[in-house]
C-alpha atoms as a PDB file:
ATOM      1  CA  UNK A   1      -8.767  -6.375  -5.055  1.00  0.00           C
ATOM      2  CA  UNK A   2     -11.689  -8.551  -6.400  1.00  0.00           C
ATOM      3  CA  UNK A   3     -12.577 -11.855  -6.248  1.00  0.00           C
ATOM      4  CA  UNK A   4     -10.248 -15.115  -7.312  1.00  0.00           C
ATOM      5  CA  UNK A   5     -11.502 -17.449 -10.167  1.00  0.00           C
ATOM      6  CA  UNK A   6     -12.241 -20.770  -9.968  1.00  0.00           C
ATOM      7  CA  UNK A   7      -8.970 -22.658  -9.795  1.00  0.00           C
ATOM      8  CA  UNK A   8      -6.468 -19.845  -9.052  1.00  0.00           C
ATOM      9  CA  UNK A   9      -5.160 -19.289  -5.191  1.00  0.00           C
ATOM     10  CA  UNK A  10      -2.869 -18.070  -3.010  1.00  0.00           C
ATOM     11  CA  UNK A  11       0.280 -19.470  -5.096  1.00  0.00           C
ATOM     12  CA  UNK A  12      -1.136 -17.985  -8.359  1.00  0.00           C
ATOM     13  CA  UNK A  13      -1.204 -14.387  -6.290  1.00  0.00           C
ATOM     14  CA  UNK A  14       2.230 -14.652  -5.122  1.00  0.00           C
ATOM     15  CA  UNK A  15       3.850 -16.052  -8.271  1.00  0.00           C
ATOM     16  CA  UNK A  16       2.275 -12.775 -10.394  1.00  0.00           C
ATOM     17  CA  UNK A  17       3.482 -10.525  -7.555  1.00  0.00           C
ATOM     18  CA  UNK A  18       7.165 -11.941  -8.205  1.00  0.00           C
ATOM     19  CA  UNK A  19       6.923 -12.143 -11.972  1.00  0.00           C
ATOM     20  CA  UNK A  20       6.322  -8.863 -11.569  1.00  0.00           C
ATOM     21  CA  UNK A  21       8.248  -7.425  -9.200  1.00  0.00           C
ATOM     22  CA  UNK A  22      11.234  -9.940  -9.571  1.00  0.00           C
ATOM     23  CA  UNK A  23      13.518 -11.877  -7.480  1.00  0.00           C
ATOM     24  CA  UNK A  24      15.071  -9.240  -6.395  1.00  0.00           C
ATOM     25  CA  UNK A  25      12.441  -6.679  -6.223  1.00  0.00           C
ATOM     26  CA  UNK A  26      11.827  -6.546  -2.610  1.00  0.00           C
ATOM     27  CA  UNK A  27      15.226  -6.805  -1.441  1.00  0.00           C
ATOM     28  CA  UNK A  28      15.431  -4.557   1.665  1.00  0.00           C
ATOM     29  CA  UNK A  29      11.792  -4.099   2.612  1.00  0.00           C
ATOM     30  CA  UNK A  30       8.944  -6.275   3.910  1.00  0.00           C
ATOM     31  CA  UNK A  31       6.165  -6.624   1.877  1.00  0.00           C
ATOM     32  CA  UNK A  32       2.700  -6.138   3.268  1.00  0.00           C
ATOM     33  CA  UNK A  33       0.135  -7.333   1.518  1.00  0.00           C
ATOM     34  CA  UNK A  34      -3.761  -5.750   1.624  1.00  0.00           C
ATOM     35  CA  UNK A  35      -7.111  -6.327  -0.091  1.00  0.00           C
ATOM     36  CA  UNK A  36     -10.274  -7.630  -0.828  1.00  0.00           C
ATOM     37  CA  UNK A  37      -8.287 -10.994  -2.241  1.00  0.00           C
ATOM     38  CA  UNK A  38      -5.542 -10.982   0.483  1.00  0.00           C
ATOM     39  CA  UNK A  39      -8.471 -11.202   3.661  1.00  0.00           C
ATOM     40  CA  UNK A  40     -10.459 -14.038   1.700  1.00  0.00           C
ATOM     41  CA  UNK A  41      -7.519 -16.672   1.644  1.00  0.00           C
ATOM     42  CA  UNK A  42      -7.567 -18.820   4.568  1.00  0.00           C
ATOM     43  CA  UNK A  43      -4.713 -18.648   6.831  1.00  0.00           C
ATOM     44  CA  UNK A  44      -2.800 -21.542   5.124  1.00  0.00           C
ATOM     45  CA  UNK A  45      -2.862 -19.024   1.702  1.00  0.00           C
ATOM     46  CA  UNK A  46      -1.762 -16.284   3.537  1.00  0.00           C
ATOM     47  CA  UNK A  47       1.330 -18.354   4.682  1.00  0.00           C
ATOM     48  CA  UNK A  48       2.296 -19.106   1.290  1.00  0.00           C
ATOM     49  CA  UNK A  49       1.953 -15.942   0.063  1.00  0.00           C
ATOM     50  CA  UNK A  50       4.057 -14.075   3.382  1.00  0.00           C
ATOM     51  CA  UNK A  51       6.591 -17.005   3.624  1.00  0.00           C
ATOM     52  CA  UNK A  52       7.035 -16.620  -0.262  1.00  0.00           C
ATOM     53  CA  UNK A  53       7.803 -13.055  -0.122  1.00  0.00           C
ATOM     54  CA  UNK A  54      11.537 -13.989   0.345  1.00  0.00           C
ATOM     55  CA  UNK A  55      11.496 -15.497  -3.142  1.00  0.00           C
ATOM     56  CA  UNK A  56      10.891 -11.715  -4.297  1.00  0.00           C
ATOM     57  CA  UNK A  57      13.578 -10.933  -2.367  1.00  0.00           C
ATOM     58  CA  UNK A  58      11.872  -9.499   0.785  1.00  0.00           C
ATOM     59  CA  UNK A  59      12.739  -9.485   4.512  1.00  0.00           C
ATOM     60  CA  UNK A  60       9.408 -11.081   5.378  1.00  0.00           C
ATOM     61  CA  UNK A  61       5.896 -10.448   4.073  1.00  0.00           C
ATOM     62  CA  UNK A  62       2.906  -9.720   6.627  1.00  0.00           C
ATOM     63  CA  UNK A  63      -0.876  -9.694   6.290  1.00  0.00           C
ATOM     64  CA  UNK A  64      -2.616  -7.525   8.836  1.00  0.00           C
ATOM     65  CA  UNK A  65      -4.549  -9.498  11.585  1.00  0.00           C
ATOM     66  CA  UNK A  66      -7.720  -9.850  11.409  1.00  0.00           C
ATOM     67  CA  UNK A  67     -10.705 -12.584  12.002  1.00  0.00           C
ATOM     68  CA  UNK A  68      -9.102 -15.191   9.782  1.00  0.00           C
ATOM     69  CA  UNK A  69      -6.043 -14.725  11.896  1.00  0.00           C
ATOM     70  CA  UNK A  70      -7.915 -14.865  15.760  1.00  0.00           C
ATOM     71  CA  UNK A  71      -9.620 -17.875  14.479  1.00  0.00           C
ATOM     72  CA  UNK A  72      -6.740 -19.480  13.809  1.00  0.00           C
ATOM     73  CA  UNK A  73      -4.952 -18.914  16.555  1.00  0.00           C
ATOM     74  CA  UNK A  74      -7.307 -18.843  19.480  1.00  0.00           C
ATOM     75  CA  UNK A  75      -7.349 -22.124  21.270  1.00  0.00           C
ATOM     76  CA  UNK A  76      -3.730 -22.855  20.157  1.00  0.00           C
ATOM     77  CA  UNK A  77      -1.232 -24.617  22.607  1.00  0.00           C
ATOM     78  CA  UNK A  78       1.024 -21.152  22.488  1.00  0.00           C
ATOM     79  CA  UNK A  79      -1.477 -18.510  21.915  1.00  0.00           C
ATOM     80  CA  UNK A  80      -1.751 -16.106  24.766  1.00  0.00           C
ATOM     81  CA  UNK A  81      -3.434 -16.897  28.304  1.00  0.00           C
ATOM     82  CA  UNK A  82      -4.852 -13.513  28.533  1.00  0.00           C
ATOM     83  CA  UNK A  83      -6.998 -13.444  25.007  1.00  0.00           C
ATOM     84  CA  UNK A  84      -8.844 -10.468  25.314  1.00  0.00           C
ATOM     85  CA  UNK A  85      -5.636  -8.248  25.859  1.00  0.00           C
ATOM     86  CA  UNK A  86      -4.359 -10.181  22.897  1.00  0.00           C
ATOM     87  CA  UNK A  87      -7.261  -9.136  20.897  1.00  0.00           C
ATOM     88  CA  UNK A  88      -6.848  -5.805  21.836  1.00  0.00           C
ATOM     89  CA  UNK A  89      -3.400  -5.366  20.817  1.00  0.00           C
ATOM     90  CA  UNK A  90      -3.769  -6.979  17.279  1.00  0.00           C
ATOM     91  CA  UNK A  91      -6.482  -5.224  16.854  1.00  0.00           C
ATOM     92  CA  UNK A  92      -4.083  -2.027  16.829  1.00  0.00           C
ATOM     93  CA  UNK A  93      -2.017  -3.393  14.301  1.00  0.00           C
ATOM     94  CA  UNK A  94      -3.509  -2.609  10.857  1.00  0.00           C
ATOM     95  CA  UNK A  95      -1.588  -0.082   8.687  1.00  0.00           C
ATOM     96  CA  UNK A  96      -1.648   3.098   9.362  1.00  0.00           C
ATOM     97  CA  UNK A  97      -4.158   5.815   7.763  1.00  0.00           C
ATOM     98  CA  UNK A  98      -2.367   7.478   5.386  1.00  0.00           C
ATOM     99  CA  UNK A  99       1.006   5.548   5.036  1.00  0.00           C
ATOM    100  CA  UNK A 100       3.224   5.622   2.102  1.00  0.00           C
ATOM    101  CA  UNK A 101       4.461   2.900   1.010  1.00  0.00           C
ATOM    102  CA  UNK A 102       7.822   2.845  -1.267  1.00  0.00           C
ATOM    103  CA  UNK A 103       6.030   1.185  -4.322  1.00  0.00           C
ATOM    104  CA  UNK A 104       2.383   0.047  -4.681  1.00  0.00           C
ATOM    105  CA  UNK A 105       1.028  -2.568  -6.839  1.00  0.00           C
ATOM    106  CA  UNK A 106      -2.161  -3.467  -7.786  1.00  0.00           C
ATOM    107  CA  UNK A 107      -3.643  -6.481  -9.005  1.00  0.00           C
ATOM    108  CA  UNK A 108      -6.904  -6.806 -10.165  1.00  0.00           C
ATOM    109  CA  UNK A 109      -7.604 -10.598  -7.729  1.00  0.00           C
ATOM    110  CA  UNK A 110     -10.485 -11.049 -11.121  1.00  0.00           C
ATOM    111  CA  UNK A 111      -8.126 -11.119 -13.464  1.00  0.00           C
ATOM    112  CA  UNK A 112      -5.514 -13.277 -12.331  1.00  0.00           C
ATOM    113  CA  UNK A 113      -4.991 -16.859 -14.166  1.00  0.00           C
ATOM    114  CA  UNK A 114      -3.284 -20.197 -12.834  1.00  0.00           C
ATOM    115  CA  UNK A 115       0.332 -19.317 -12.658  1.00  0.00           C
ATOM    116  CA  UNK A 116       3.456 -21.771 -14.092  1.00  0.00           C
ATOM    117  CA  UNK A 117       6.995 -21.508 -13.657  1.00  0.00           C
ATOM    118  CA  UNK A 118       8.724 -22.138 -17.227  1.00  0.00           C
ATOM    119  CA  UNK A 119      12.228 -21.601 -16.052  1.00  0.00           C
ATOM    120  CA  UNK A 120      14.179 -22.058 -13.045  1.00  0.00           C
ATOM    121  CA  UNK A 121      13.154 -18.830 -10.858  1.00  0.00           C
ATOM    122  CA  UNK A 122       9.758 -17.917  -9.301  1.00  0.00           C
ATOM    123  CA  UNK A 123      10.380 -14.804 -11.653  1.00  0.00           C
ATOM    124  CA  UNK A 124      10.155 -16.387 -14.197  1.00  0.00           C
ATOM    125  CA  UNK A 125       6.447 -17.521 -14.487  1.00  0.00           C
ATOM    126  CA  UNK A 126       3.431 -16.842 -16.772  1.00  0.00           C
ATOM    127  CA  UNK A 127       0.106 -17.580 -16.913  1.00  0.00           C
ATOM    128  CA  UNK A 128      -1.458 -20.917 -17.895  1.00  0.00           C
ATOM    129  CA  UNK A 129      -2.748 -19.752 -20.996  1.00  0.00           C
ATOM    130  CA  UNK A 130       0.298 -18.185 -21.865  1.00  0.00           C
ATOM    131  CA  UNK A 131       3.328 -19.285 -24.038  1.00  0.00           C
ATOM    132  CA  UNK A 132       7.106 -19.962 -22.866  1.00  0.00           C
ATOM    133  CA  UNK A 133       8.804 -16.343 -23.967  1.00  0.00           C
ATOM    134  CA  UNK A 134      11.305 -16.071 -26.245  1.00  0.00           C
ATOM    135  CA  UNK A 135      14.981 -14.870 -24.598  1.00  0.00           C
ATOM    136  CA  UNK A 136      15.087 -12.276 -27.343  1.00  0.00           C
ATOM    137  CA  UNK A 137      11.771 -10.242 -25.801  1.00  0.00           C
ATOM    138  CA  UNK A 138      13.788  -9.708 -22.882  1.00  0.00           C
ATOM    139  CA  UNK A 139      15.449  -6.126 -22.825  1.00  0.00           C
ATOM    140  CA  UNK A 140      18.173  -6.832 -19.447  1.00  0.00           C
ATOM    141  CA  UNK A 141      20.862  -8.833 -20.799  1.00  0.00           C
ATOM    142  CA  UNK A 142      21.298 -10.745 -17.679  1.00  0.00           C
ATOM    143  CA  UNK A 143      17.356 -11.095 -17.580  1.00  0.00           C
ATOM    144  CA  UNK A 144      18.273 -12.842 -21.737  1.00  0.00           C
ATOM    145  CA  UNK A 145      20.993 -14.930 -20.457  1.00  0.00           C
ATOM    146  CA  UNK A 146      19.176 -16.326 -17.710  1.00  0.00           C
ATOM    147  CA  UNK A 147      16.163 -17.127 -19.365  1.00  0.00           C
ATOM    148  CA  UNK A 148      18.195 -18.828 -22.522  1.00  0.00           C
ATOM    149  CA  UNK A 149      19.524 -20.994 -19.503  1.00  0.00           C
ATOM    150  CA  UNK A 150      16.493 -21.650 -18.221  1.00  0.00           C
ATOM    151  CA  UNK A 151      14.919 -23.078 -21.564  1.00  0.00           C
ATOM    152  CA  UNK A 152      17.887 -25.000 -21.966  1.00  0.00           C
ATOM    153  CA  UNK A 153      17.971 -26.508 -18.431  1.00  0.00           C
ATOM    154  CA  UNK A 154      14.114 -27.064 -18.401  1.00  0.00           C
ATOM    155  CA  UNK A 155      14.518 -28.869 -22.087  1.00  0.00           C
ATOM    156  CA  UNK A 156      11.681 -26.200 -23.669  1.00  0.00           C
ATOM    157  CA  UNK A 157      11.371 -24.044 -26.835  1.00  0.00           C
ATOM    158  CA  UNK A 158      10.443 -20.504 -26.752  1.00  0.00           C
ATOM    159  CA  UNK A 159       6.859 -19.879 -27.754  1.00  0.00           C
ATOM    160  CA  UNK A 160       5.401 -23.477 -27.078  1.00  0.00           C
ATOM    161  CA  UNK A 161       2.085 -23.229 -25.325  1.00  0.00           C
ATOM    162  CA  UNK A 162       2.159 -23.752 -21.976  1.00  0.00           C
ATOM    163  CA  UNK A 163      -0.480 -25.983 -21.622  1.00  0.00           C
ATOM    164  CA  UNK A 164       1.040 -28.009 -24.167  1.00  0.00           C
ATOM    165  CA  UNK A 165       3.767 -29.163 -21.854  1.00  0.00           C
ATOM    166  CA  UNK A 166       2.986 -32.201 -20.736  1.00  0.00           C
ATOM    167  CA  UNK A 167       5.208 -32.880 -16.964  1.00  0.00           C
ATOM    168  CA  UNK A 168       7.319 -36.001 -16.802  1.00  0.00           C
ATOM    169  CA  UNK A 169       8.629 -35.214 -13.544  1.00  0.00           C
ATOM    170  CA  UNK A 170       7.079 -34.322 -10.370  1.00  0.00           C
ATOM    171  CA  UNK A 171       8.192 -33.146  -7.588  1.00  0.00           C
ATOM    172  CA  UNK A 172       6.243 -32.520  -4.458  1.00  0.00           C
ATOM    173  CA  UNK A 173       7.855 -30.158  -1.910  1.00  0.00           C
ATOM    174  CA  UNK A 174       7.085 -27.058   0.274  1.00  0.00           C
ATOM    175  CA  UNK A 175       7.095 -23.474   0.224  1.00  0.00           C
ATOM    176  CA  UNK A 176       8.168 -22.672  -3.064  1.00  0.00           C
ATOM    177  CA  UNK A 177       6.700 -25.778  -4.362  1.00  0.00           C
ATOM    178  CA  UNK A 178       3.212 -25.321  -2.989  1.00  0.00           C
ATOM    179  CA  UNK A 179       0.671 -27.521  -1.114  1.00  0.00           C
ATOM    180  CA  UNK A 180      -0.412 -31.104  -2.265  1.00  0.00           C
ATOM    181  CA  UNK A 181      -4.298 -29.778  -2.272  1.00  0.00           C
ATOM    182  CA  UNK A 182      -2.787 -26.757  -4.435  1.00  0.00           C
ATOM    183  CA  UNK A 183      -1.503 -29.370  -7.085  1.00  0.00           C
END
């Protein structure tokens, strides 16, 4: 809930869901996501954030429909003849009153900072004003291990500032990788 910052987006949302959470934390479910934040991204944001939902290790991630969504699809070459009916039916969709869920998390949309991968997994991210952990802090051994790999791979020192890493290598891809405007 709440409103983003200046600077912080869809990818920053996603990437604190999965440090959170995991790679592996959705593994077996599908993820919906809800919220004041979630209906204010444009369709292109929710995208990232659904199609990243696998990186947590989700089925799929889903966004109810909702304006956003009939304004981006109406007029398309494959959206439905019959509209209205379309309408209709999506308009049924939202969850339920009520449901439970298997696990809830909350995120306060406010609070939320640029995110930045220092290691190798989407799990392994922190904020932009944050520093690159040290292996020790982690309890999991496995969790240790892979981090101590990751520092070692990515060439970085445990507690260096992250915004004093300077890049020397860019590489602009998709999903995963984010959006050239998001860069």
């Amino acid at each position: 809930e709440g409103e983003l910052p200046e600077g912080v987006g869809a990818k920053d949302i996603i990437l604190n869901v999965i440090a959170g959470i995991g790679t592996g934390g959705g593994v077996g479910h599908v993820i919906e996501y809800r919220g004041s934040a979630i209906r204010a991204l444009s369709m292109e944001g929710r995208m990232t954030v659904c199609n990243m939902s696998i990186e947590g290790g989700a089925r799929a991630g889903m966004i109810a429909p909702d304006a956003t969504t009939f304004a981006y699809l109406e007029g398309r070459p494959h959206a439905p003849k019959d509209w209205e009916a379309a309408l209709t039916y999506w308009r049924s969709l939202p969850t339920d009153e009520g449901a439970r869920f298997d696990r809830e998390v909350d995120i306060d949309a406010a609070a939320l900072r640029p995110h930045v991968s220092w290691g190798t997994t989407p799990a392994q991210t922190v904020t932009i004003d944050d520093v690159v952990p040290d292996p020790g802090s982690f309890d999991d051994p496995a969790k240790r291990e892979g981090a101590t790999r990751a520092l070692t791979y990515m060439g970085l020192q445990a507690g260096t500032r992250i915004r004093d890493i300077r890049p020397d290598t860019v590489f602009i891809g998709s999903c995963t990788n984010g959006r050239v405007e998001d860069l």
